[in-house]
PDB file of N, CA and C in Angstrom:
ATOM      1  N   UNK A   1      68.164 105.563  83.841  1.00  0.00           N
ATOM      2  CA  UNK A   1      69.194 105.458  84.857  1.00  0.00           C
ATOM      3  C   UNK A   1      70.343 104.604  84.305  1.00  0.00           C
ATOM      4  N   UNK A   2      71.788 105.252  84.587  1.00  0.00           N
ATOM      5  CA  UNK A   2      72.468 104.346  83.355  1.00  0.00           C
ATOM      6  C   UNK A   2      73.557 104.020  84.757  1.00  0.00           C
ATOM      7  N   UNK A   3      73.593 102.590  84.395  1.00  0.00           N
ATOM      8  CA  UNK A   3      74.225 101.710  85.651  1.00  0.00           C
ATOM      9  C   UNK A   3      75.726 102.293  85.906  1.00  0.00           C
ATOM     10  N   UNK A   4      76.525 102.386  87.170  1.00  0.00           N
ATOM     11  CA  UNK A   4      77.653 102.457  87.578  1.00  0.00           C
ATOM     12  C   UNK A   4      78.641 101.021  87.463  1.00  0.00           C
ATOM     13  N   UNK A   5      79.803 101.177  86.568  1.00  0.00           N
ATOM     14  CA  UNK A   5      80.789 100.712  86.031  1.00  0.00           C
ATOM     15  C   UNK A   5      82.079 100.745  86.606  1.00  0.00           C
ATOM     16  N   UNK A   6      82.459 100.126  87.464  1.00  0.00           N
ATOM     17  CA  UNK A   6      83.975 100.816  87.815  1.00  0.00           C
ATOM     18  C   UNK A   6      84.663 100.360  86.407  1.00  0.00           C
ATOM     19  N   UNK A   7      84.704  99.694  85.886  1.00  0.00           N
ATOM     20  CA  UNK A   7      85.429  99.374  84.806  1.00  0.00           C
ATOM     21  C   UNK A   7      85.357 100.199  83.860  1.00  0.00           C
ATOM     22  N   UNK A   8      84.985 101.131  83.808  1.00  0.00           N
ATOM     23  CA  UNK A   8      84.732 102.444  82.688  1.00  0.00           C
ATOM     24  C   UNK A   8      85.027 103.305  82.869  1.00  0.00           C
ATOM     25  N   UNK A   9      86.009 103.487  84.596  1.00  0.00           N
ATOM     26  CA  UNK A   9      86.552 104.326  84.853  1.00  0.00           C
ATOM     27  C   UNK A   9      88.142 105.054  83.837  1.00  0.00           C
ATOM     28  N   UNK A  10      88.863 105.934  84.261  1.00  0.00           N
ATOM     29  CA  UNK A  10      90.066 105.809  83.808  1.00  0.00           C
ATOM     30  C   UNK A  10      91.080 104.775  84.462  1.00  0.00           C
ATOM     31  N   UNK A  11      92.064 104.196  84.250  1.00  0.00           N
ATOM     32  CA  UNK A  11      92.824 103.153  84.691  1.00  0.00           C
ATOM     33  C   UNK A  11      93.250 103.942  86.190  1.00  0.00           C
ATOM     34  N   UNK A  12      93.829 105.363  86.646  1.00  0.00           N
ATOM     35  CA  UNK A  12      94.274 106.210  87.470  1.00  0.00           C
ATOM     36  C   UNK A  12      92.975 105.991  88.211  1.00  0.00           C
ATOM     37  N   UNK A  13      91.963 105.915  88.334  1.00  0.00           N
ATOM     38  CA  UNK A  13      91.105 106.268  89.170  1.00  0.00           C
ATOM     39  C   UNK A  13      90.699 104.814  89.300  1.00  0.00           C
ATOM     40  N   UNK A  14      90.370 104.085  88.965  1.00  0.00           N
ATOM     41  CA  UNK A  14      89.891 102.574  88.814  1.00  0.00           C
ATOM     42  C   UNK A  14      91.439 101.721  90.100  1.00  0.00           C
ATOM     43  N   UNK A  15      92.323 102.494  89.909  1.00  0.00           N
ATOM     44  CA  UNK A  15      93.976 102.188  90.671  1.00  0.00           C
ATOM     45  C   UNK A  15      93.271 102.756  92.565  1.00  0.00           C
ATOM     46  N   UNK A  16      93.035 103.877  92.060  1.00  0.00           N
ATOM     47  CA  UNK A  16      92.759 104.791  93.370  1.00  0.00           C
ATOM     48  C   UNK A  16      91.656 104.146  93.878  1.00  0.00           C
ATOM     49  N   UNK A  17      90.069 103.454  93.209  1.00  0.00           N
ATOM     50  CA  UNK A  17      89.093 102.955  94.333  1.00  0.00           C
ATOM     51  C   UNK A  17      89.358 101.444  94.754  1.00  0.00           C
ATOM     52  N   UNK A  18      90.473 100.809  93.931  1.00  0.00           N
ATOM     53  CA  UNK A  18      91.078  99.749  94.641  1.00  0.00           C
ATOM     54  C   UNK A  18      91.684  99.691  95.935  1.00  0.00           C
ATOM     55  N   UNK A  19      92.724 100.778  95.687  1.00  0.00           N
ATOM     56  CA  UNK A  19      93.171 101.182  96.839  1.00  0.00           C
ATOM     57  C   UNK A  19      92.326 101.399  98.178  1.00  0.00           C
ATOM     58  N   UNK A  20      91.565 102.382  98.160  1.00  0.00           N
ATOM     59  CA  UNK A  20      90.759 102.779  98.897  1.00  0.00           C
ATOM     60  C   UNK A  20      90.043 101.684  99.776  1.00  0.00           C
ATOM     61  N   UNK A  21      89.249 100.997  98.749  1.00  0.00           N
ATOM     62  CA  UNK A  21      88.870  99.195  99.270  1.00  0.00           C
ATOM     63  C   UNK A  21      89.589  98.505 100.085  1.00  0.00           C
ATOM     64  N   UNK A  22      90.869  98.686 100.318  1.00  0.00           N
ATOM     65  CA  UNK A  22      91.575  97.574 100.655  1.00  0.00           C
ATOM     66  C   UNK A  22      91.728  98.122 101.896  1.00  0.00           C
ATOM     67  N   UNK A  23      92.003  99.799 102.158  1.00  0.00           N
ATOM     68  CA  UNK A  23      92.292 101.010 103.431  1.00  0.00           C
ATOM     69  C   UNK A  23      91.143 100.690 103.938  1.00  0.00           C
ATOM     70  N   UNK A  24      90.003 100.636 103.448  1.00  0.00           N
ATOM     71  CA  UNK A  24      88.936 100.725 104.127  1.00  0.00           C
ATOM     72  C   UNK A  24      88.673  99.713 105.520  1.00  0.00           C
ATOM     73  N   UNK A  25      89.002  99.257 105.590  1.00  0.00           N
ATOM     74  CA  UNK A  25      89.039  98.007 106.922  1.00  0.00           C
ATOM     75  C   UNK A  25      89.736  98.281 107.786  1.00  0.00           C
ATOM     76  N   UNK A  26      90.835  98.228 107.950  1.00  0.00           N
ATOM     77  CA  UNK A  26      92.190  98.873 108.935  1.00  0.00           C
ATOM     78  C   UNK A  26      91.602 100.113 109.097  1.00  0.00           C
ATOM     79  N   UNK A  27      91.417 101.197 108.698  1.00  0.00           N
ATOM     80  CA  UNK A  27      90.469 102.103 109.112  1.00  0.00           C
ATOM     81  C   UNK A  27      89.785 102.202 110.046  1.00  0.00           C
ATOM     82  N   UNK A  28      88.615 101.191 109.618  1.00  0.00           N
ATOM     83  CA  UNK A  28      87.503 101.205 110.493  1.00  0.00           C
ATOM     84  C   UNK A  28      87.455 100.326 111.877  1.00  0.00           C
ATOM     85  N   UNK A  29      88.863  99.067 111.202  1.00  0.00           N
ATOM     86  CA  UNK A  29      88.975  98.632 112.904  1.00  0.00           C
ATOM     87  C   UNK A  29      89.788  99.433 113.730  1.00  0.00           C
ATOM     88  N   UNK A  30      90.389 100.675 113.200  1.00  0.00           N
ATOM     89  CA  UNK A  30      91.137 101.075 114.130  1.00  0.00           C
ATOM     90  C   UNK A  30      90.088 102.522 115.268  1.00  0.00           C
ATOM     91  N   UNK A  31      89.456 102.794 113.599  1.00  0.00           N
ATOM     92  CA  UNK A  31      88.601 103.490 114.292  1.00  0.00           C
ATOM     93  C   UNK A  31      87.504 103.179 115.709  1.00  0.00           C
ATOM     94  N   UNK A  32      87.079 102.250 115.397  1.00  0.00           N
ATOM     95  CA  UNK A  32      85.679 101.079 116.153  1.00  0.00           C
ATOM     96  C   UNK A  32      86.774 101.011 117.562  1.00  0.00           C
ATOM     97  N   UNK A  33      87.933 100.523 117.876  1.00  0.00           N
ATOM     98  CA  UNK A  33      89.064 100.385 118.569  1.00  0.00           C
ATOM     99  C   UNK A  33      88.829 102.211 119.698  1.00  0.00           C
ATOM    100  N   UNK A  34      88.786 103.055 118.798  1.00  0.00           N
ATOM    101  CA  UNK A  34      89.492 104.628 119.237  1.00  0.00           C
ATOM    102  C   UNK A  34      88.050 104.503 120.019  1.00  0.00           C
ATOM    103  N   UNK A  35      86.718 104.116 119.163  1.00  0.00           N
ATOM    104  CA  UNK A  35      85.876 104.740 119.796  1.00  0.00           C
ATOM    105  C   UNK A  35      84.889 103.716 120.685  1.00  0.00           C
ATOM    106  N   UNK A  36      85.274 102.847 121.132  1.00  0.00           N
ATOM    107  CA  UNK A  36      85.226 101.845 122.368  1.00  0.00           C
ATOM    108  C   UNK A  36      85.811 102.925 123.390  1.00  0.00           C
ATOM    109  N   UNK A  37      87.271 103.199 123.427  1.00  0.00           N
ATOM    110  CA  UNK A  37      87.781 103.769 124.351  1.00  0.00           C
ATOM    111  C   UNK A  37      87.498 105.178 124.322  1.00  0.00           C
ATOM    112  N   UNK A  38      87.311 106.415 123.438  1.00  0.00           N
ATOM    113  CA  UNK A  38      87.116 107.449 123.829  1.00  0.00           C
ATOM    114  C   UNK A  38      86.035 107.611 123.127  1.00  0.00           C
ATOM    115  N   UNK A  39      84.789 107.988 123.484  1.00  0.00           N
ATOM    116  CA  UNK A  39      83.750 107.984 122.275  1.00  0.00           C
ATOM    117  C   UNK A  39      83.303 109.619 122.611  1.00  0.00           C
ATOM    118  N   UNK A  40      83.240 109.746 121.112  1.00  0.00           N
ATOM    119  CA  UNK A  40      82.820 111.628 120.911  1.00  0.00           C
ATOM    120  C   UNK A  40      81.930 111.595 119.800  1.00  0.00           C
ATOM    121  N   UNK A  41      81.176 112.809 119.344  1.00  0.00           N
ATOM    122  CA  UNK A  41      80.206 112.357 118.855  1.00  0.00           C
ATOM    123  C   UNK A  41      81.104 112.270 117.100  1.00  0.00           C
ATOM    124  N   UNK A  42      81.925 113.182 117.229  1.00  0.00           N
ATOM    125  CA  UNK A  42      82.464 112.794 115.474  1.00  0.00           C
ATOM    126  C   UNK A  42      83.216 111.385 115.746  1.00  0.00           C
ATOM    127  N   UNK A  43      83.453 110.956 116.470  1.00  0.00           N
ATOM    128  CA  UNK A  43      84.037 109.623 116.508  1.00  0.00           C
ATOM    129  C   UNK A  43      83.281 108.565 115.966  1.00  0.00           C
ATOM    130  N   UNK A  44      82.076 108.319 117.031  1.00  0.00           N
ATOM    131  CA  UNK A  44      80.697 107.722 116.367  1.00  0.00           C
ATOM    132  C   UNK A  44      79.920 107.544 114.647  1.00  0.00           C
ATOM    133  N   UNK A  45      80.238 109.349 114.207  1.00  0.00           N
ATOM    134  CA  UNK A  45      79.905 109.396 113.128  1.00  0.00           C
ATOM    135  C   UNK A  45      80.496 109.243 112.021  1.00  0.00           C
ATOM    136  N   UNK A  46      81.803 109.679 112.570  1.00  0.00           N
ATOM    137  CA  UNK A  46      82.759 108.736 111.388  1.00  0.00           C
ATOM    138  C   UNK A  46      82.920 107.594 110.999  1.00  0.00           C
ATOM    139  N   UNK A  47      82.786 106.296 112.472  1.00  0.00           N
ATOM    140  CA  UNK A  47      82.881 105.026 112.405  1.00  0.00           C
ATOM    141  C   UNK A  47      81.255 104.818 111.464  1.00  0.00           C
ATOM    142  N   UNK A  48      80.155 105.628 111.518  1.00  0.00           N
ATOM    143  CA  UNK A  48      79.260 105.340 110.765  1.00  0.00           C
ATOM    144  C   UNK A  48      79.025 105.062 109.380  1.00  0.00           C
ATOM    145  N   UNK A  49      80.014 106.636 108.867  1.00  0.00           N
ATOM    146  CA  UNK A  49      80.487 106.579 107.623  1.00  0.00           C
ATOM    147  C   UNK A  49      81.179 105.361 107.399  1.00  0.00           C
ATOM    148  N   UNK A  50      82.430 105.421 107.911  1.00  0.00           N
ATOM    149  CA  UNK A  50      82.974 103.794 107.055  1.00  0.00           C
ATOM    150  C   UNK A  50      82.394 102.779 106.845  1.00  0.00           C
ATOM    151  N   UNK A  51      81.681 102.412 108.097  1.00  0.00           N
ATOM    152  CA  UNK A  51      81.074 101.338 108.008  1.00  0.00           C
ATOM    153  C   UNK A  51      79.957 101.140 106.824  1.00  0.00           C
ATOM    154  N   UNK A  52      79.337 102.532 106.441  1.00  0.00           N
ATOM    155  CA  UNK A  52      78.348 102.527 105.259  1.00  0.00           C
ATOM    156  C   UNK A  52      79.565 102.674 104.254  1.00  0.00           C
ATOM    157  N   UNK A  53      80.648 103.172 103.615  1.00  0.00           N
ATOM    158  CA  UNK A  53      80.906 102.767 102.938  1.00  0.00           C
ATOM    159  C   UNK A  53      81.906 101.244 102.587  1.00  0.00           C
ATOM    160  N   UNK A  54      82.082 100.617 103.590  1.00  0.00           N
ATOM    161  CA  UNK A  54      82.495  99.141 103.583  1.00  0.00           C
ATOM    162  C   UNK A  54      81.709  98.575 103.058  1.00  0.00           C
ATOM    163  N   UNK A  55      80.160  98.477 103.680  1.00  0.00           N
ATOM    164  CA  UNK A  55      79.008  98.326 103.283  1.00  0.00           C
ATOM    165  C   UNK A  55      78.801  98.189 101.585  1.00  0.00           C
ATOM    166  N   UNK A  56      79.456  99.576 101.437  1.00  0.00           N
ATOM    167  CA  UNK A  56      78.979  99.912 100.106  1.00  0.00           C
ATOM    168  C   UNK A  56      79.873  98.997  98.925  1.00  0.00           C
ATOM    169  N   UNK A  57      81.239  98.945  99.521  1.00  0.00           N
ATOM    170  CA  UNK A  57      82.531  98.465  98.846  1.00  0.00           C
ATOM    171  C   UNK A  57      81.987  97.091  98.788  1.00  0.00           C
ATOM    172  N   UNK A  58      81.920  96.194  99.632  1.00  0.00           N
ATOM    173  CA  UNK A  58      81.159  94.533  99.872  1.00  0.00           C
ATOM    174  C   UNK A  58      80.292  94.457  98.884  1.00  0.00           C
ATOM    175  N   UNK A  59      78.872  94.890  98.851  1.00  0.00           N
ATOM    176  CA  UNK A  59      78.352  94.727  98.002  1.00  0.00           C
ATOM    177  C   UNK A  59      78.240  95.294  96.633  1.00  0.00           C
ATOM    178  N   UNK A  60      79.293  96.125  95.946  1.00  0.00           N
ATOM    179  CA  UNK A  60      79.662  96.447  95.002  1.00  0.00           C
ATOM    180  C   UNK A  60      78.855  97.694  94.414  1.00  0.00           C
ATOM    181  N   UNK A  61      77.998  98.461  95.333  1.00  0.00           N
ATOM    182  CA  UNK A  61      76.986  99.744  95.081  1.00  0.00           C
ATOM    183  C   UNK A  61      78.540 100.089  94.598  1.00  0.00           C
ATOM    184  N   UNK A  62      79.771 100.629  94.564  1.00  0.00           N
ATOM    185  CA  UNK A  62      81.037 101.952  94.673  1.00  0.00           C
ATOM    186  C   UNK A  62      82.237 100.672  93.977  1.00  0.00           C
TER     187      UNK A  62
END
């Protein structure tokens, strides 16, 4: 099993999961926000997703 590196990425893509990291929050509070007030079931499951990948971003699995 050969370990995951972001640093071994290309510089373009290593640019792009920075990015992403930083979106990821504002996202999910806006989302968590939408789905207090209207809750549907892709609403729910989306806020699930982010939250597993915030999850993921925090502790450095991505």
């Amino acid at each position: 099993m050969s370990r995951y590196y972001r640093f071994r990425l290309p510089p373009w893509a290593r640019e792009w999961l920075i990015i992403c990291e930083k979106c990821v929050l504002p996202i999910m509070i806006f989302q968590a926000i939408r789905t207090l007030f209207l809750p549907t079931t892709f609403d729910v499951l989306l806020l699930g997703v982010l939250i597993g990948i915030f999850i993921a971003f925090r502790l450095r699995w991505i």
